[in-house]
N, C-alpha and C. Protein backbone atom coordinates (compact mmCIF):
# COMPACT_ATOMS: atom_id res chain seq x y z
N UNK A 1 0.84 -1.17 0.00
CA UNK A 1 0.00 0.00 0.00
C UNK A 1 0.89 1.24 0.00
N UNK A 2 0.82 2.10 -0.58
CA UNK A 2 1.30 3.53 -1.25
C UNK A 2 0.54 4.00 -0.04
N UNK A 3 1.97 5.19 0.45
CA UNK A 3 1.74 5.97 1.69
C UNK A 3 1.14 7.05 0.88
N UNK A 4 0.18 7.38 1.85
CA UNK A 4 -1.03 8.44 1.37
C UNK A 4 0.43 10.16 1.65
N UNK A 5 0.07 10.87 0.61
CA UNK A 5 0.67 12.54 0.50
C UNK A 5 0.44 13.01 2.10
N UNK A 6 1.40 13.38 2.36
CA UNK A 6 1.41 14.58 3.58
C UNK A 6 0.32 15.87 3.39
N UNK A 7 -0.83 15.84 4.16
CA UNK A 7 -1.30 17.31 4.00
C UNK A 7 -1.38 18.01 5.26
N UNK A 8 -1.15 19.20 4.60
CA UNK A 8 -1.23 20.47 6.01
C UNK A 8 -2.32 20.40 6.58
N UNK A 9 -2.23 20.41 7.76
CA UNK A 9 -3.10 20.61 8.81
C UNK A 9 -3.55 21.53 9.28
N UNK A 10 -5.06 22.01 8.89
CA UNK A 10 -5.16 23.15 9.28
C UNK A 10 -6.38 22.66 10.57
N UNK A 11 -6.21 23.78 11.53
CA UNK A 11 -6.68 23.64 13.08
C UNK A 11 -7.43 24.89 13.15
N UNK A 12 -8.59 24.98 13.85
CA UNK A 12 -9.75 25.74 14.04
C UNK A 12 -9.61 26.47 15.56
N UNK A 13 -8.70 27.19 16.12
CA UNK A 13 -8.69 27.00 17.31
C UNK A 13 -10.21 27.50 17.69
N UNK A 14 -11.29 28.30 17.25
CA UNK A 14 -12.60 28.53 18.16
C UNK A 14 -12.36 29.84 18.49
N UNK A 15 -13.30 30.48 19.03
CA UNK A 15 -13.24 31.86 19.72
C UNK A 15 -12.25 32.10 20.68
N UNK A 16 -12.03 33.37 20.66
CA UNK A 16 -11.17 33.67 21.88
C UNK A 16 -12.21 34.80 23.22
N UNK A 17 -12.13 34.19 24.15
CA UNK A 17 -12.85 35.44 24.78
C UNK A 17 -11.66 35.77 26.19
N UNK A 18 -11.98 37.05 26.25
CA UNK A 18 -11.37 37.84 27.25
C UNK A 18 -11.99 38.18 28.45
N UNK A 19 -11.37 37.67 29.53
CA UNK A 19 -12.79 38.22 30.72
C UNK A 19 -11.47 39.05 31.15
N UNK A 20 -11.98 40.79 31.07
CA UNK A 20 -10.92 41.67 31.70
C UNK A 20 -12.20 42.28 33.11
N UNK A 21 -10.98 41.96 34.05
CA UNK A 21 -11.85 42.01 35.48
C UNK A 21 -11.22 43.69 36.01
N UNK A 22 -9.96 43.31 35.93
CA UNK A 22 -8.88 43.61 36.85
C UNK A 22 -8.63 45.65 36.17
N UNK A 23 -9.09 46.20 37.08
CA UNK A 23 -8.75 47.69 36.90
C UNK A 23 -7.75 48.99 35.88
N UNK A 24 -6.56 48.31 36.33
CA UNK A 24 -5.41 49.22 35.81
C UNK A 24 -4.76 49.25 34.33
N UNK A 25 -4.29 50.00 34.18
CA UNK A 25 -4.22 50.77 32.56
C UNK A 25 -3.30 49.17 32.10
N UNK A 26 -2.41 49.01 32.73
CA UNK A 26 -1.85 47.99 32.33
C UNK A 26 -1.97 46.50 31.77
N UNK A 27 -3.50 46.00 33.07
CA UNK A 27 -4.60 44.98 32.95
C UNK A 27 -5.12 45.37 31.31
N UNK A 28 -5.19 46.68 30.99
CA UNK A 28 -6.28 46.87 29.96
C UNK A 28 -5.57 47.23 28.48
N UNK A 29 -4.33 47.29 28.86
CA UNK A 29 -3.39 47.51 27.83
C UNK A 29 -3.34 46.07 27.00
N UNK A 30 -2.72 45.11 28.47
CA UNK A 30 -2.60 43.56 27.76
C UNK A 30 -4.06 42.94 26.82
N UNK A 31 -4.77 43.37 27.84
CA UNK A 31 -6.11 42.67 27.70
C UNK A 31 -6.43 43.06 25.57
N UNK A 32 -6.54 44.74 25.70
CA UNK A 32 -6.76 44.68 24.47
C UNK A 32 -5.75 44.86 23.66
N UNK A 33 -4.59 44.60 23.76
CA UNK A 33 -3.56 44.52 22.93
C UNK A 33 -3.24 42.59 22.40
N UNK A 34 -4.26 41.48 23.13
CA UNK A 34 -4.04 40.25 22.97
C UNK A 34 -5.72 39.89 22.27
N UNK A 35 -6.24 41.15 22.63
CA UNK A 35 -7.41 40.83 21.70
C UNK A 35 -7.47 41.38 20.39
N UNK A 36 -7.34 42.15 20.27
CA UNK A 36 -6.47 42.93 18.99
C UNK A 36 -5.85 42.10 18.02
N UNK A 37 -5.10 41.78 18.47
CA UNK A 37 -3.95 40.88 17.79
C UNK A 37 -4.42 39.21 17.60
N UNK A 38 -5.47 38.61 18.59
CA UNK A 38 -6.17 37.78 17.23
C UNK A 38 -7.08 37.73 16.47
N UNK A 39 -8.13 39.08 16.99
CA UNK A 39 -9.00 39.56 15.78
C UNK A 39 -8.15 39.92 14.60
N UNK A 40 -7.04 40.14 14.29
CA UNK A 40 -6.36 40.88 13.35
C UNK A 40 -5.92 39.40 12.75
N UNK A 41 -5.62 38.41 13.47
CA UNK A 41 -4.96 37.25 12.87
C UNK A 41 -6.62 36.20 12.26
N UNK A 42 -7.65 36.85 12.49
CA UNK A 42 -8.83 35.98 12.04
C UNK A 42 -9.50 35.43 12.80
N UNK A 43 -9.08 35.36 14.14
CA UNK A 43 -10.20 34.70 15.65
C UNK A 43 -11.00 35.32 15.40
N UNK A 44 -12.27 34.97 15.66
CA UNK A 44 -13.45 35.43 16.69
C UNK A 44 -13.11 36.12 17.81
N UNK A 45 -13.26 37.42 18.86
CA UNK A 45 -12.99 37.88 19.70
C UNK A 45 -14.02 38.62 20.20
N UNK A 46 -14.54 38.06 21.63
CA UNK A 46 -15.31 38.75 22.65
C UNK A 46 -13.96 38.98 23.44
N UNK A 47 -14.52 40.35 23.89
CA UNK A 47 -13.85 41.12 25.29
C UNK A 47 -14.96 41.51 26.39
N UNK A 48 -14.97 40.32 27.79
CA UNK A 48 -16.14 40.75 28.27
C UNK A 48 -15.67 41.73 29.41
N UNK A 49 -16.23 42.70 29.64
CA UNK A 49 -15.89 43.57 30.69
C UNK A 49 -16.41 43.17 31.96
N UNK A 50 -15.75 43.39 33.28
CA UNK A 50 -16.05 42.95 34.98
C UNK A 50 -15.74 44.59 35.54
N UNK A 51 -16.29 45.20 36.56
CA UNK A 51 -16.24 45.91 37.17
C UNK A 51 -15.55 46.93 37.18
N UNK A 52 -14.02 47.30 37.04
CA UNK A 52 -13.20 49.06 36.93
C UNK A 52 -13.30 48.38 34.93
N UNK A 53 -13.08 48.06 34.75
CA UNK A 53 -13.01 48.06 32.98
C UNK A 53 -14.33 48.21 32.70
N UNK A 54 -15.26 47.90 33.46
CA UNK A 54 -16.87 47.83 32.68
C UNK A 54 -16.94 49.35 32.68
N UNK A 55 -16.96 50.17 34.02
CA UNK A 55 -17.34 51.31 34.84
C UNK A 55 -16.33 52.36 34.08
N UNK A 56 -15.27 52.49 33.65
CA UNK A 56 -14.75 52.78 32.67
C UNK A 56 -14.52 53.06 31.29
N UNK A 57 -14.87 51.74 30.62
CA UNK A 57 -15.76 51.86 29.38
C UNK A 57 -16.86 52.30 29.18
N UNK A 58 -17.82 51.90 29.83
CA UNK A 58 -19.00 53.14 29.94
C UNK A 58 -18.98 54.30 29.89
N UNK A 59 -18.46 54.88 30.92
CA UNK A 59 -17.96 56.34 31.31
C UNK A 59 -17.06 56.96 30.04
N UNK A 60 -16.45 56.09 28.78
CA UNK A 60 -15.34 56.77 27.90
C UNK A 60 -14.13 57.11 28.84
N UNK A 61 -13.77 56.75 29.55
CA UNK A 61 -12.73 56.72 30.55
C UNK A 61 -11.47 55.52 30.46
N UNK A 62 -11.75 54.87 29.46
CA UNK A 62 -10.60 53.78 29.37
C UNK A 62 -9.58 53.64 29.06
N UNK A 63 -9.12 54.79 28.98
CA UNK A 63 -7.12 55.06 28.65
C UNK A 63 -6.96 55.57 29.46
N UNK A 64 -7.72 55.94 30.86
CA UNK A 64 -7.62 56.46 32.19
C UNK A 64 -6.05 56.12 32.67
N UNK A 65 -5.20 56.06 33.29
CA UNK A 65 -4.16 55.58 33.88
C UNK A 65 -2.77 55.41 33.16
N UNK A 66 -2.93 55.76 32.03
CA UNK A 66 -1.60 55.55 30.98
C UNK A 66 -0.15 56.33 30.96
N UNK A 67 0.72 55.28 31.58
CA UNK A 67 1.76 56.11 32.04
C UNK A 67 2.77 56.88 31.32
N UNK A 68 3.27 57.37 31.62
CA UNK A 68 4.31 58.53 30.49
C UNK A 68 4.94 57.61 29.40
N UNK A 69 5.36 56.45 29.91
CA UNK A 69 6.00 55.57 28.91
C UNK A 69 5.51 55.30 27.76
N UNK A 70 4.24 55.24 27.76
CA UNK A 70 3.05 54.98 27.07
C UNK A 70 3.11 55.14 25.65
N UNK A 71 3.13 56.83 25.99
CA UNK A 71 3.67 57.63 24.51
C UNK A 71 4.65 57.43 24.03
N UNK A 72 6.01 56.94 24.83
CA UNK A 72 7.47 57.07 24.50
C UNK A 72 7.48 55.84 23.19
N UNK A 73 6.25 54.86 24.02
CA UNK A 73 6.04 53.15 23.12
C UNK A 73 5.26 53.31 21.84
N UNK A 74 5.05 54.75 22.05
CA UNK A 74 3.74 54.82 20.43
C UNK A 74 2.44 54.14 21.02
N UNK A 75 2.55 53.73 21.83
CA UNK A 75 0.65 52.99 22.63
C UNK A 75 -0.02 54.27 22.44
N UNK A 76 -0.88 53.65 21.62
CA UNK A 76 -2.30 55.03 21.40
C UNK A 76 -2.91 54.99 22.40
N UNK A 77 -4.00 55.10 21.86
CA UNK A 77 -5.42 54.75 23.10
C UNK A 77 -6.16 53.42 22.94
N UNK A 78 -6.46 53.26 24.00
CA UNK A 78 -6.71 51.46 23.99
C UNK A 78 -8.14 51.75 23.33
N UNK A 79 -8.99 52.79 23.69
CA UNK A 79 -10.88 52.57 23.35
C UNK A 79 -10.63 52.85 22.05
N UNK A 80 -9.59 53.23 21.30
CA UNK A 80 -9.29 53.76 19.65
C UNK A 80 -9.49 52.48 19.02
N UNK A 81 -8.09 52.16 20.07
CA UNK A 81 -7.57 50.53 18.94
C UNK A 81 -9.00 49.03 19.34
N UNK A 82 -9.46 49.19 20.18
CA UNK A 82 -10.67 48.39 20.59
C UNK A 82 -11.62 48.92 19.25
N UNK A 83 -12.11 50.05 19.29
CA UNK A 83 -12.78 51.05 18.24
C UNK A 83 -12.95 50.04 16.92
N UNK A 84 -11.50 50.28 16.73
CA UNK A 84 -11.12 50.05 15.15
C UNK A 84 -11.70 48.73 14.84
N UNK A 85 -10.93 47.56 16.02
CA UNK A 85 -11.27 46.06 16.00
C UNK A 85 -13.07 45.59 16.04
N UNK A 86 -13.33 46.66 16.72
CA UNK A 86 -14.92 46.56 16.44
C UNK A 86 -15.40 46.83 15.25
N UNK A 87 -14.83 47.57 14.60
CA UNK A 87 -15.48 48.18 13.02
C UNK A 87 -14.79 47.34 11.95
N UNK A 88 -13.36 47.40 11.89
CA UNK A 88 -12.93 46.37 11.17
C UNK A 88 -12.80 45.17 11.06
N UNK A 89 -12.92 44.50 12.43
CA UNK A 89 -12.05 43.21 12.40
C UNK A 89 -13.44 42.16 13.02
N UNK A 90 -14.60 42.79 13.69
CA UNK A 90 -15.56 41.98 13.80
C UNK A 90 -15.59 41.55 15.57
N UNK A 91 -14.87 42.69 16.34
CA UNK A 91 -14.17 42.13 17.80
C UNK A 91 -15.44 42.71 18.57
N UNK A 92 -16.07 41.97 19.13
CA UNK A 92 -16.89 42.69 20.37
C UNK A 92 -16.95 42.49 21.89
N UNK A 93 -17.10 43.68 22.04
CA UNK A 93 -16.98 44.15 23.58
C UNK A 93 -18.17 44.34 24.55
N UNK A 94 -18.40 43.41 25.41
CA UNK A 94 -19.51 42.66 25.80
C UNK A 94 -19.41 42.84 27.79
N UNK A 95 -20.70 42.74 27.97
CA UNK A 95 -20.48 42.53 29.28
C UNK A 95 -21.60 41.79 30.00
N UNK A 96 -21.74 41.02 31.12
CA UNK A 96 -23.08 39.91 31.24
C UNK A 96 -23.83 40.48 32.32
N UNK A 97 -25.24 40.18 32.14
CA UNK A 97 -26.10 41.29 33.20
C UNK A 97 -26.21 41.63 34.21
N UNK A 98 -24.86 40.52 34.96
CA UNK A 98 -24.49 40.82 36.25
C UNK A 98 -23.73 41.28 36.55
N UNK A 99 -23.27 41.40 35.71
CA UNK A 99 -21.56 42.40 36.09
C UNK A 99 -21.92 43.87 36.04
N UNK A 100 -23.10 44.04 34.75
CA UNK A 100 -23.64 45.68 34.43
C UNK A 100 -24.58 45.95 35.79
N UNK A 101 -25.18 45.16 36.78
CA UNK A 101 -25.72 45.27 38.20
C UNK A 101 -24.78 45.59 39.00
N UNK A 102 -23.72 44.80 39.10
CA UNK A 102 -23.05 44.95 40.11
C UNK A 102 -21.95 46.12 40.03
N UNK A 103 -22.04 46.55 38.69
CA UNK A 103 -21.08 48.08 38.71
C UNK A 103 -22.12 48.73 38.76
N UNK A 104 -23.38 48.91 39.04
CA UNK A 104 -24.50 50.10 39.56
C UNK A 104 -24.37 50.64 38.40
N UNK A 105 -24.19 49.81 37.10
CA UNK A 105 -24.54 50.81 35.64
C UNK A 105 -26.51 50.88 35.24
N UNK A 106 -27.10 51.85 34.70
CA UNK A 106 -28.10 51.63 34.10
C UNK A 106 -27.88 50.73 32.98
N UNK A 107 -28.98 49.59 33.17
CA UNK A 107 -28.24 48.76 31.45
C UNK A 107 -28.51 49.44 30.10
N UNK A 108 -29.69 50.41 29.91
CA UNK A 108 -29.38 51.16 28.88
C UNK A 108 -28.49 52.09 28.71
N UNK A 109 -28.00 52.59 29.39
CA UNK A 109 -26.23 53.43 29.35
C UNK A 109 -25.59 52.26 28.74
N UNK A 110 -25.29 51.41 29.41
CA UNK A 110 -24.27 50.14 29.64
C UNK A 110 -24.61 49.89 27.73
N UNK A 111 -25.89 49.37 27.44
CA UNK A 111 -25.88 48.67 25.83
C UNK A 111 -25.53 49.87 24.49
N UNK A 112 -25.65 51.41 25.44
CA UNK A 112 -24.93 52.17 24.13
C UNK A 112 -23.70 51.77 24.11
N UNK A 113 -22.75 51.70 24.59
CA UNK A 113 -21.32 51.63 24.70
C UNK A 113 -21.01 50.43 24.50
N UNK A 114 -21.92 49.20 24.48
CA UNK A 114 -21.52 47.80 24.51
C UNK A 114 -21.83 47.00 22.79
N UNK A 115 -21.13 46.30 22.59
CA UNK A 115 -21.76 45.50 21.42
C UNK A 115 -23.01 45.19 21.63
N UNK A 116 -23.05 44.39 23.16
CA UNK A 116 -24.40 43.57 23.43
C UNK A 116 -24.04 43.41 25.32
N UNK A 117 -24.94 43.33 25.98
CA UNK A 117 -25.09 42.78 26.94
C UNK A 117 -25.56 40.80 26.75
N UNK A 118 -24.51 40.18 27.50
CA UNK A 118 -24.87 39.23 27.18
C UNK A 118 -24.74 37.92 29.08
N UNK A 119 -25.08 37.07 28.43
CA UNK A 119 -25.67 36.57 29.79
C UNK A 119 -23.81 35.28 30.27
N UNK A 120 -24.01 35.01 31.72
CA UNK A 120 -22.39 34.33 31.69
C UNK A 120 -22.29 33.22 31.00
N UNK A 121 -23.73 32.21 31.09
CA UNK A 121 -23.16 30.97 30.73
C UNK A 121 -23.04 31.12 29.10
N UNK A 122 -23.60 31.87 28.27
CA UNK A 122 -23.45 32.17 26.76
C UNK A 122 -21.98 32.27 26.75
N UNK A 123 -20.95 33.43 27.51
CA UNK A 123 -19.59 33.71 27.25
C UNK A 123 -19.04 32.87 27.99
N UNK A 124 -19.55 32.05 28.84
CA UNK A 124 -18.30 30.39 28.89
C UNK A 124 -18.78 29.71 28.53
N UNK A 125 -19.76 29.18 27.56
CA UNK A 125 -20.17 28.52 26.34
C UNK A 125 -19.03 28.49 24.97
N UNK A 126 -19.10 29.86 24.44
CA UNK A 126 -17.85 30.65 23.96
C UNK A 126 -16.80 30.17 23.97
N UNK A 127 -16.16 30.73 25.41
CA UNK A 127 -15.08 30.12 26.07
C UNK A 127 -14.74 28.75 25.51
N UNK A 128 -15.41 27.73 26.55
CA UNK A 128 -15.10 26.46 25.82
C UNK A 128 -15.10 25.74 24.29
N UNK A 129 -15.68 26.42 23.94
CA UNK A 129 -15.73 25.86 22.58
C UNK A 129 -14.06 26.69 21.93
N UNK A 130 -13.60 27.25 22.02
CA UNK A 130 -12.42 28.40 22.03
C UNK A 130 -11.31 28.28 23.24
N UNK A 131 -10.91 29.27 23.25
CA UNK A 131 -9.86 29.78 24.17
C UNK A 131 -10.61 30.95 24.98
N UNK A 132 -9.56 30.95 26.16
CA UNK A 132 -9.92 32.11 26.84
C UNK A 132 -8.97 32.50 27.75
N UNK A 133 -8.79 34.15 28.19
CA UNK A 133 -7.69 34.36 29.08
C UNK A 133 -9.08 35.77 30.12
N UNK A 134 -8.26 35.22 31.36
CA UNK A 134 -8.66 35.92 32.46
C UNK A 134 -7.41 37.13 32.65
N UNK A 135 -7.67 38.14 32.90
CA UNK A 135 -7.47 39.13 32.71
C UNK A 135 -7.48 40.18 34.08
């Protein structure tokens, strides 16, 4: 029997979702600088927001904390480059109806600024079927 041709393997890794919890410019730098970068490579990408990132994004406050270095690195603004990935690249920025309670947001404030309000077990549904990084 004739060995069958070598073919490339191509692999599906699934969505990527982001649960960014964690407050500081830095948390939110990585967060959307790793979401960014696989919406740009062709993932699927939710970014779900938790509490100082939710309360923040809402508010248009999310390059809040950006240290002098920042500029020295060429780092724009994170709600720009999030911006863009939403319009171009298909990336949305999401948050689940308990998290928009528990930051004392109105949820209609909360769904202008959001792709979607969406519920937890839907975004670790997501998750598993994909990747995911806690944040």
């Amino acid at each position: 029997m004739a060995d069958a041709p070598e073919r490339e393997q191509v692999t599906t890794a699934g969505p990527l979702v982001v649960f960014l919890q964690r407050g500081g410019w830095a948390d939110r730098y990585q967060a959307a600088t790793l979401a960014v970068t696989a919406a740009a490579l062709g993932d699927p990408v939710t970014v779900a927001l938790f509490f100082d990132p939710l309360r923040l994004w809402v508010a248009g406050r999310f390059d809040e904390g950006a240290p002098p270095e920042a500029a020295g690195a060429r780092v724009g603004s994170l709600a720009q480059m999030l911006g863009e990935a939403r319009r171009e690249l298909g990336l949305e920025v999401v948050a689940c109806d308990t998290a928009v309670r528990l930051a004392a947001l109105d949820p209609d404030v909360a769904r202008r600024a959001l792709d979607r309000i969406a519920s937890l077990p839907s975004l670790w549904k997501a998750a598993r079927e994909g990747r995911f990084v806690v944040v």
